[in-house]
C-alpha atoms as a PDB file:
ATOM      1  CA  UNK A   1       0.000   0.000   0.000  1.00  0.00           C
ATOM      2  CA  UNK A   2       1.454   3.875  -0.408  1.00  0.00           C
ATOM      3  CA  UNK A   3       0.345   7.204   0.884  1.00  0.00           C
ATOM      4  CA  UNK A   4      -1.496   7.208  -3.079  1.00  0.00           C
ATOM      5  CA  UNK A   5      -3.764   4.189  -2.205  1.00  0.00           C
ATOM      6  CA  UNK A   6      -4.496   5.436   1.485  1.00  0.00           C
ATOM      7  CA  UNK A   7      -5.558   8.767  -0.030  1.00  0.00           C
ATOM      8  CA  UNK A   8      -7.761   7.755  -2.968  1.00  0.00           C
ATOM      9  CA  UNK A   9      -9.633   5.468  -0.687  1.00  0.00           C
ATOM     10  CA  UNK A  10     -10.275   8.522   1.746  1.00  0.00           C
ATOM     11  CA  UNK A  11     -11.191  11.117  -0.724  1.00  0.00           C
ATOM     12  CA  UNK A  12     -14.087   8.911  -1.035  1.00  0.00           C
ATOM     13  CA  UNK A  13     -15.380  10.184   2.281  1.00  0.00           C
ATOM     14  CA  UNK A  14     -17.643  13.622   2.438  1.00  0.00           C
ATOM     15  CA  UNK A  15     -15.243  16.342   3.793  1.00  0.00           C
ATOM     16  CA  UNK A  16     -11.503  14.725   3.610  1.00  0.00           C
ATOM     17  CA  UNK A  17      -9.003  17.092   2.020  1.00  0.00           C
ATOM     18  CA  UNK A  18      -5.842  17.087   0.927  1.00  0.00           C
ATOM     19  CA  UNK A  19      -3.080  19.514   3.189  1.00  0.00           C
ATOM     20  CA  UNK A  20      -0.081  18.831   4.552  1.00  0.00           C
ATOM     21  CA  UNK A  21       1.280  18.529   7.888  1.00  0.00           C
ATOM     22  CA  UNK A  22       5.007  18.728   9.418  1.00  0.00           C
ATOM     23  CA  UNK A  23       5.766  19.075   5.662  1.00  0.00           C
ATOM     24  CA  UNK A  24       4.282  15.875   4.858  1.00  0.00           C
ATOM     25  CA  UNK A  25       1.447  15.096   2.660  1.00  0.00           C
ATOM     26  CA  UNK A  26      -1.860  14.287   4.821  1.00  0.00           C
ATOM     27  CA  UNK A  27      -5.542  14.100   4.581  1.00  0.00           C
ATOM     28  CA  UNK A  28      -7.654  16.328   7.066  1.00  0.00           C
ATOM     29  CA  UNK A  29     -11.213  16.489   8.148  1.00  0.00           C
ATOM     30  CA  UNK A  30     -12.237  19.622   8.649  1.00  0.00           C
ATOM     31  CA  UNK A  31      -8.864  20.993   9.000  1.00  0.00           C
ATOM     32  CA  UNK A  32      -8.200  18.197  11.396  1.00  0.00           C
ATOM     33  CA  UNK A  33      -5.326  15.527  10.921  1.00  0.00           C
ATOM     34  CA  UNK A  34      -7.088  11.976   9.488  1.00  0.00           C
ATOM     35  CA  UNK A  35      -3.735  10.856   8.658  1.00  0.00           C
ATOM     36  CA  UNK A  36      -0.311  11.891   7.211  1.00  0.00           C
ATOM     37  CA  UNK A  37       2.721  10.353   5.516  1.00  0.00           C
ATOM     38  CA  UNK A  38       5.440  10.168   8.571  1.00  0.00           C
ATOM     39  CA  UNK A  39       8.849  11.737   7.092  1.00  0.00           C
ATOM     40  CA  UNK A  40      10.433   8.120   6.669  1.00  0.00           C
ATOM     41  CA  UNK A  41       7.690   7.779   3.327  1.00  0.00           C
ATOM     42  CA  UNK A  42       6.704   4.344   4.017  1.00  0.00           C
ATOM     43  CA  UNK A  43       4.473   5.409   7.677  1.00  0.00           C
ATOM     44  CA  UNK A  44       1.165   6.435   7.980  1.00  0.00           C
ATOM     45  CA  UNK A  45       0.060   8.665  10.934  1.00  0.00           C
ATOM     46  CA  UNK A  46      -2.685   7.412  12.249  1.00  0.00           C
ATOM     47  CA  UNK A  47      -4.652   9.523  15.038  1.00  0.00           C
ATOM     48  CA  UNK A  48      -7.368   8.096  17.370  1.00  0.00           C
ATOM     49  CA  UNK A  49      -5.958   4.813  18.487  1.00  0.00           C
ATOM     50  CA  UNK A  50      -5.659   4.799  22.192  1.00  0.00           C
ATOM     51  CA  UNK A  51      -3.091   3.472  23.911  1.00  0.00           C
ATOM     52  CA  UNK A  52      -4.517  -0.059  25.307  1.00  0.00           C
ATOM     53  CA  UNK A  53      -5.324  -0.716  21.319  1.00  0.00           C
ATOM     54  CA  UNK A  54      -1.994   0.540  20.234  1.00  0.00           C
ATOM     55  CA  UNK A  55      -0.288  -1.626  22.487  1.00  0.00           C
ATOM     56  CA  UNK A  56      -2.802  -4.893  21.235  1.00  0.00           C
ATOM     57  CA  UNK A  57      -1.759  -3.782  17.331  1.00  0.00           C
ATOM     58  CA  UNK A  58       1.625  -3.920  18.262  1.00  0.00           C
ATOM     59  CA  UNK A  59       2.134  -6.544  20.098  1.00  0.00           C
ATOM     60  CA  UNK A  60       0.274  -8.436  17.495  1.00  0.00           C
ATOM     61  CA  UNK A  61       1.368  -7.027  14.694  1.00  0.00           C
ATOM     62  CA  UNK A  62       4.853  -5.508  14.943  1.00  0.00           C
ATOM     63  CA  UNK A  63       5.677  -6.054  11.622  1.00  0.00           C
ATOM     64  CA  UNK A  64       3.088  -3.642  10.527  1.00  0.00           C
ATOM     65  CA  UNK A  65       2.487  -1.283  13.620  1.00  0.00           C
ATOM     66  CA  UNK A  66       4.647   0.327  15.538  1.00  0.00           C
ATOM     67  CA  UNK A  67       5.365   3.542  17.703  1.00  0.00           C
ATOM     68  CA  UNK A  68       7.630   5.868  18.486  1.00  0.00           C
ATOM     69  CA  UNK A  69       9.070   7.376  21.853  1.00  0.00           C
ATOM     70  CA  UNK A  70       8.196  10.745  20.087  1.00  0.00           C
ATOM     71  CA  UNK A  71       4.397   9.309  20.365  1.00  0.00           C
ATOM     72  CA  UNK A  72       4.321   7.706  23.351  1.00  0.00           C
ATOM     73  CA  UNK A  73       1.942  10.400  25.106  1.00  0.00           C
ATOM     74  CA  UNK A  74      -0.771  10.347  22.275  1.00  0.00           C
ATOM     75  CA  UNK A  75      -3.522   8.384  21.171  1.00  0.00           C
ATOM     76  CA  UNK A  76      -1.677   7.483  17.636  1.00  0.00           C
ATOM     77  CA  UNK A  77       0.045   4.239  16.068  1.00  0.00           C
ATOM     78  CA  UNK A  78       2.357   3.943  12.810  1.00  0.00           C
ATOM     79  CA  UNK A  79       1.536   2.014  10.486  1.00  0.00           C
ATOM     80  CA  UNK A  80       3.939   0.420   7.655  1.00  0.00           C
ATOM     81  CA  UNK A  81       2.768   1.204   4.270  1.00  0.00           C
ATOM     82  CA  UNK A  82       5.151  -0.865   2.248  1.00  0.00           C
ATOM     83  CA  UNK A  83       3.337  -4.313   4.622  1.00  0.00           C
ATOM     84  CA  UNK A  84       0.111  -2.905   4.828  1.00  0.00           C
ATOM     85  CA  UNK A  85      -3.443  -3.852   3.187  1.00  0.00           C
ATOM     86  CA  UNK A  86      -6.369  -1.834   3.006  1.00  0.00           C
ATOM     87  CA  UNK A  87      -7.906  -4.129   5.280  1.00  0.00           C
ATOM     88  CA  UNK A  88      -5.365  -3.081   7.689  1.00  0.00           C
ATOM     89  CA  UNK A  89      -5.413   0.763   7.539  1.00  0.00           C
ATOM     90  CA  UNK A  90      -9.174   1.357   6.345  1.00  0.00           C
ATOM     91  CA  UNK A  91     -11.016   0.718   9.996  1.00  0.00           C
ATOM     92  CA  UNK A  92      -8.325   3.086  11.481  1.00  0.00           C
ATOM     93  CA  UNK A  93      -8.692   5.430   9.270  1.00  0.00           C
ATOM     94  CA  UNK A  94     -12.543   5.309   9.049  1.00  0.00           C
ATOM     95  CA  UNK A  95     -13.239   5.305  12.670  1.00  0.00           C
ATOM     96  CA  UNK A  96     -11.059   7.979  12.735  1.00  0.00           C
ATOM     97  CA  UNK A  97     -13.077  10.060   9.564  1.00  0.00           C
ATOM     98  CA  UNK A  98     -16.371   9.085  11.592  1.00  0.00           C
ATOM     99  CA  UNK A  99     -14.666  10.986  14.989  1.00  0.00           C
ATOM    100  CA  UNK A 100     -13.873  14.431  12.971  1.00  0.00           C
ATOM    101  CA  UNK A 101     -16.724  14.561  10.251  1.00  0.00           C
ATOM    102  CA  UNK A 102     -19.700  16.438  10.913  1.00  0.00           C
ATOM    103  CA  UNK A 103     -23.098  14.383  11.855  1.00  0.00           C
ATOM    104  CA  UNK A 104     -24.279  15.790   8.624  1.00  0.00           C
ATOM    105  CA  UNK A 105     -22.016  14.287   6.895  1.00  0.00           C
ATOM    106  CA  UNK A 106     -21.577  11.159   8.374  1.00  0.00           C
ATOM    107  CA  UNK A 107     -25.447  10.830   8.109  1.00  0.00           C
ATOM    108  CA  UNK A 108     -25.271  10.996   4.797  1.00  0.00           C
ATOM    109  CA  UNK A 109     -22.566   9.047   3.576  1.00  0.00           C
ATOM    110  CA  UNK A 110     -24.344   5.850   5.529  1.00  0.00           C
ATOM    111  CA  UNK A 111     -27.560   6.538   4.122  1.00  0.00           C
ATOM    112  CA  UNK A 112     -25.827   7.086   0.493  1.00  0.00           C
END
């Protein structure tokens, strides 16, 4: 999977645009963070995964999920790009869409 595949499948989504954060390409909601590309090129950013659930993923996983001590402190995993599937990054990233959209919006994406 690459930071291409992870953003055509969110673009899909009412109100995900394309910005940029630490000078990385990343998706936002609402000029929140969804995701971004971590400066390495092969990470994704992912927001919204606490740190009980983090720990599961990689402990799991730790082949495709990881942290860093830099993001210890916050709710937010890493995920490898280059070993990912969409079926790995896609419920991330959609519970995480769900958490920033607007009600509106989320209302009528499920009823679309």
């Amino acid at each position: 999977m690459t930071f291409d595949d992870v953003r055509a499948l969110a673009l899909t989504w009412p109100e995900v645009e394309d910005g940029t954060s630490y000078g990385t390409p990343a998706l936002k909601v609402r000029k929140k963070m969804l995701a971004r590309l971590k400066e390495d090129g092969d990470s994704l950013v992912l927001p919204g995964v606490p740190p009980d659930e983090r720990a599961m993923l990689v402990e799991t996983r730790p082949k495709l999920f990881y942290f860093t001590d830099h993001y210890r402190d916050y709710p937010i995993v890493l995920l490898r790009l280059s070993k990912a599937k969409r079926a790995d990054a896609e419920p991330l990233l959609r519970r995480q869409w769900r958490a920033l959209a607007s009600r509106r919006a989320v209302a009528a994406f499920d009823h679309g």
